[in-house]
C-alpha atoms as a PDB file:
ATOM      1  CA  UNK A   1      30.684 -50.123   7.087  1.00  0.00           C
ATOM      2  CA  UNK A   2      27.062 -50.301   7.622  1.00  0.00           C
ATOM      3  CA  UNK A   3      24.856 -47.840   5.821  1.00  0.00           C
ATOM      4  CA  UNK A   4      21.033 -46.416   5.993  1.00  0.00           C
ATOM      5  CA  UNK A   5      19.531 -46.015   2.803  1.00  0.00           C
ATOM      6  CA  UNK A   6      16.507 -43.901   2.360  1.00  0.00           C
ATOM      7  CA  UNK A   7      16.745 -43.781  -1.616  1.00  0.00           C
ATOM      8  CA  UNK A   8      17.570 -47.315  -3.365  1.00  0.00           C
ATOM      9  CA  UNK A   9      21.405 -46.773  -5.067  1.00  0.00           C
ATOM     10  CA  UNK A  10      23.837 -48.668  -6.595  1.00  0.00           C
ATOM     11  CA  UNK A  11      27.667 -48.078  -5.973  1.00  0.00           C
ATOM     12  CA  UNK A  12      30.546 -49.708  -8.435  1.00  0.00           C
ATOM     13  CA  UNK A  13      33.823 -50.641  -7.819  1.00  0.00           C
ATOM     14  CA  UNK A  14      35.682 -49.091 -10.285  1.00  0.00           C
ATOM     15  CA  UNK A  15      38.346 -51.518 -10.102  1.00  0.00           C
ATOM     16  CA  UNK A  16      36.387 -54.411 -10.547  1.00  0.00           C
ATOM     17  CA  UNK A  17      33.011 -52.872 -11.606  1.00  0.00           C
ATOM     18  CA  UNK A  18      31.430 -54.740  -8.919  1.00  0.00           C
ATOM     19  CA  UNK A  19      28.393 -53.126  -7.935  1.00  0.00           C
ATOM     20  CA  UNK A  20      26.940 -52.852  -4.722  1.00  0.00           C
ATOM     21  CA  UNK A  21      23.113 -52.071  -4.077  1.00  0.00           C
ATOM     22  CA  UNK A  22      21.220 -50.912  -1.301  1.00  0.00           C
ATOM     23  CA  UNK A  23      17.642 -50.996  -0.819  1.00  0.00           C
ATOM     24  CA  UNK A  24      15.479 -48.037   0.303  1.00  0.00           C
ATOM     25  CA  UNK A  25      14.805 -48.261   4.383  1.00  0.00           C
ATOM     26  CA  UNK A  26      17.651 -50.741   4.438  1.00  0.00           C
ATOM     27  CA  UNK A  27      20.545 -51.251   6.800  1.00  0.00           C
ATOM     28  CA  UNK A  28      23.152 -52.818   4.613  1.00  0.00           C
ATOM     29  CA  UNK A  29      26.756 -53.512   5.383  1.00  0.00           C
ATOM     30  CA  UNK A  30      29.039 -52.753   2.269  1.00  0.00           C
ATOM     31  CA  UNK A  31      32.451 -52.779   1.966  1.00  0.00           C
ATOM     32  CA  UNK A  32      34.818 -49.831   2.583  1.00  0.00           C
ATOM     33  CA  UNK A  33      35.826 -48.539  -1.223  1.00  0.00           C
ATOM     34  CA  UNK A  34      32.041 -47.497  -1.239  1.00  0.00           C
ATOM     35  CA  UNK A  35      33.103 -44.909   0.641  1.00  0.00           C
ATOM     36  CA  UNK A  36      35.493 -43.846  -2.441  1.00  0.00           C
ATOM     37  CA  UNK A  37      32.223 -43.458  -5.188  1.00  0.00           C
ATOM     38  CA  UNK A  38      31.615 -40.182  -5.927  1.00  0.00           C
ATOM     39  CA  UNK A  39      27.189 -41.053  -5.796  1.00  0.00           C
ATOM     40  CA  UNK A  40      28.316 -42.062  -2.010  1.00  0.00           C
ATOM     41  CA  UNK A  41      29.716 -38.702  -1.180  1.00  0.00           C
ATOM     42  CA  UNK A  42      26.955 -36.875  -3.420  1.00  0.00           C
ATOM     43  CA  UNK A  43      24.034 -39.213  -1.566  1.00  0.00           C
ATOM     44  CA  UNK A  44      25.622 -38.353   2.226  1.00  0.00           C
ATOM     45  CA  UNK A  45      26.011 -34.585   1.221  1.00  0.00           C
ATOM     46  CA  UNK A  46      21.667 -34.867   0.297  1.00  0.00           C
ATOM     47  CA  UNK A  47      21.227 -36.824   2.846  1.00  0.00           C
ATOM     48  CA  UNK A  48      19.814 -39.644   1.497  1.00  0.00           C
ATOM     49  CA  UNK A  49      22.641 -42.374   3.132  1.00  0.00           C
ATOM     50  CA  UNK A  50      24.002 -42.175   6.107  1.00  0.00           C
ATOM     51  CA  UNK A  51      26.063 -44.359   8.165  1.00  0.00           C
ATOM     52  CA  UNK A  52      24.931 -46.295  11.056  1.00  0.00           C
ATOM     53  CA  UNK A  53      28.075 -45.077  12.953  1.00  0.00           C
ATOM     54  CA  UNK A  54      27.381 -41.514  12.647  1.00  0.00           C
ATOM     55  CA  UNK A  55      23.489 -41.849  13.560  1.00  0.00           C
ATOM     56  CA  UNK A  56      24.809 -43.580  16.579  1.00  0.00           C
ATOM     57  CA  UNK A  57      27.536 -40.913  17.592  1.00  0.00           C
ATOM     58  CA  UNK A  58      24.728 -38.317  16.845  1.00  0.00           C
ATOM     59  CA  UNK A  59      22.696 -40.098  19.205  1.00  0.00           C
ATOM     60  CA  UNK A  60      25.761 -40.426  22.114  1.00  0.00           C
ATOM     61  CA  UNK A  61      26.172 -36.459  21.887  1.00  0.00           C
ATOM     62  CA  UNK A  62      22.554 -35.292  21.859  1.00  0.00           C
ATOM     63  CA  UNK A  63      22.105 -37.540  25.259  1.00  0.00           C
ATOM     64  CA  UNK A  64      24.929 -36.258  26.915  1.00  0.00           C
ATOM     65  CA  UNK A  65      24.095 -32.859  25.987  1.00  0.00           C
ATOM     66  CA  UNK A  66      20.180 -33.319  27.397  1.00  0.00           C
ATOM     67  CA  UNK A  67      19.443 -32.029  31.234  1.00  0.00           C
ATOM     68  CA  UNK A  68      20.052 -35.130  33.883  1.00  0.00           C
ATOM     69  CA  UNK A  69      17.139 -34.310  35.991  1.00  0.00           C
ATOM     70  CA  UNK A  70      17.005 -35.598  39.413  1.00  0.00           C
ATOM     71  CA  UNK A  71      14.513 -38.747  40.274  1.00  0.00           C
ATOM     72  CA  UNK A  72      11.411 -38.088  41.516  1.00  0.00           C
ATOM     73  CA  UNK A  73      10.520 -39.666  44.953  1.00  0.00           C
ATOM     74  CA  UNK A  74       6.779 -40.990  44.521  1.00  0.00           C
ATOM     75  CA  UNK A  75       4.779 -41.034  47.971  1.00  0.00           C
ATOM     76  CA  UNK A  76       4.409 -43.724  50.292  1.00  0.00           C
ATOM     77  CA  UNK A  77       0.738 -45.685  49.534  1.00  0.00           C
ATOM     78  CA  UNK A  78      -1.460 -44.863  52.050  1.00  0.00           C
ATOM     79  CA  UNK A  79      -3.208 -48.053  53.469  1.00  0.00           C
ATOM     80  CA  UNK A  80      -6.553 -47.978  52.440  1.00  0.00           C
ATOM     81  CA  UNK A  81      -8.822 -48.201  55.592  1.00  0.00           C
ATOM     82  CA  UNK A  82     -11.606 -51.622  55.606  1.00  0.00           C
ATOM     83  CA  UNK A  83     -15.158 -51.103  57.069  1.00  0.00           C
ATOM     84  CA  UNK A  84     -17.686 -53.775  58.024  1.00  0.00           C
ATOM     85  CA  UNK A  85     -19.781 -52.911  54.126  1.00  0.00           C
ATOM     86  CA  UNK A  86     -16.516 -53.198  52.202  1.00  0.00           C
ATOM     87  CA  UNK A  87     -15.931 -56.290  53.650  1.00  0.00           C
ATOM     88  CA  UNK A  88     -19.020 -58.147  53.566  1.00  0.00           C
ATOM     89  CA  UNK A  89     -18.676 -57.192  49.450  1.00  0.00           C
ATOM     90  CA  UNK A  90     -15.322 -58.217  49.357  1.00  0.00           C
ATOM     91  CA  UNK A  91     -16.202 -61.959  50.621  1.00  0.00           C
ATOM     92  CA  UNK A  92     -19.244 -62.086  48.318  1.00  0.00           C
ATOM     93  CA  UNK A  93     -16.577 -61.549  45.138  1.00  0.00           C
END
């Protein structure tokens, strides 16, 4: 699992008291019992983890719920028309 950290926090295994840290403005992959620590559920309920999986599903459903608006055709350049004086300054460039 892949997390976003805006706060730095430290999660421990409590089988193995391993801990796992995560750096503030990080995206760090940790393993799954992090998801088991009480500080994980407490930090995702303030908001200050999330996981990368959820920003991304966020993302999926806010596009597909935005307006698909049709292209717009842009016009056709009009050729721009040469006189004798633009051309005698174009050959002296």
């Amino acid at each position: 699992m892949f997390l976003f950290s805006k706060k730095a926090l430290g999660f421990r295994d409590p089988n193995t008291n391993e801990i796992i840290y995560v750096r503030k403005g990080d995206v760090t992959e940790v393993p799954d019992w992090v998801a088991h620590d009480p500080l994980f559920k407490w930090a995702v309920a303030e908001g200050s983890i999330s996981t990368v999986e959820q920003k991304a599903q966020v993302a999926v459903e806010k596009k597909a719920e935005e307006p698909v608006e049709a292209p717009v055709e842009e016009p056709e350049p009009v050729a721009k028309k040469t006189t004798s004086r633009t051309r005698k300054s174009a050959a002296k460039e």
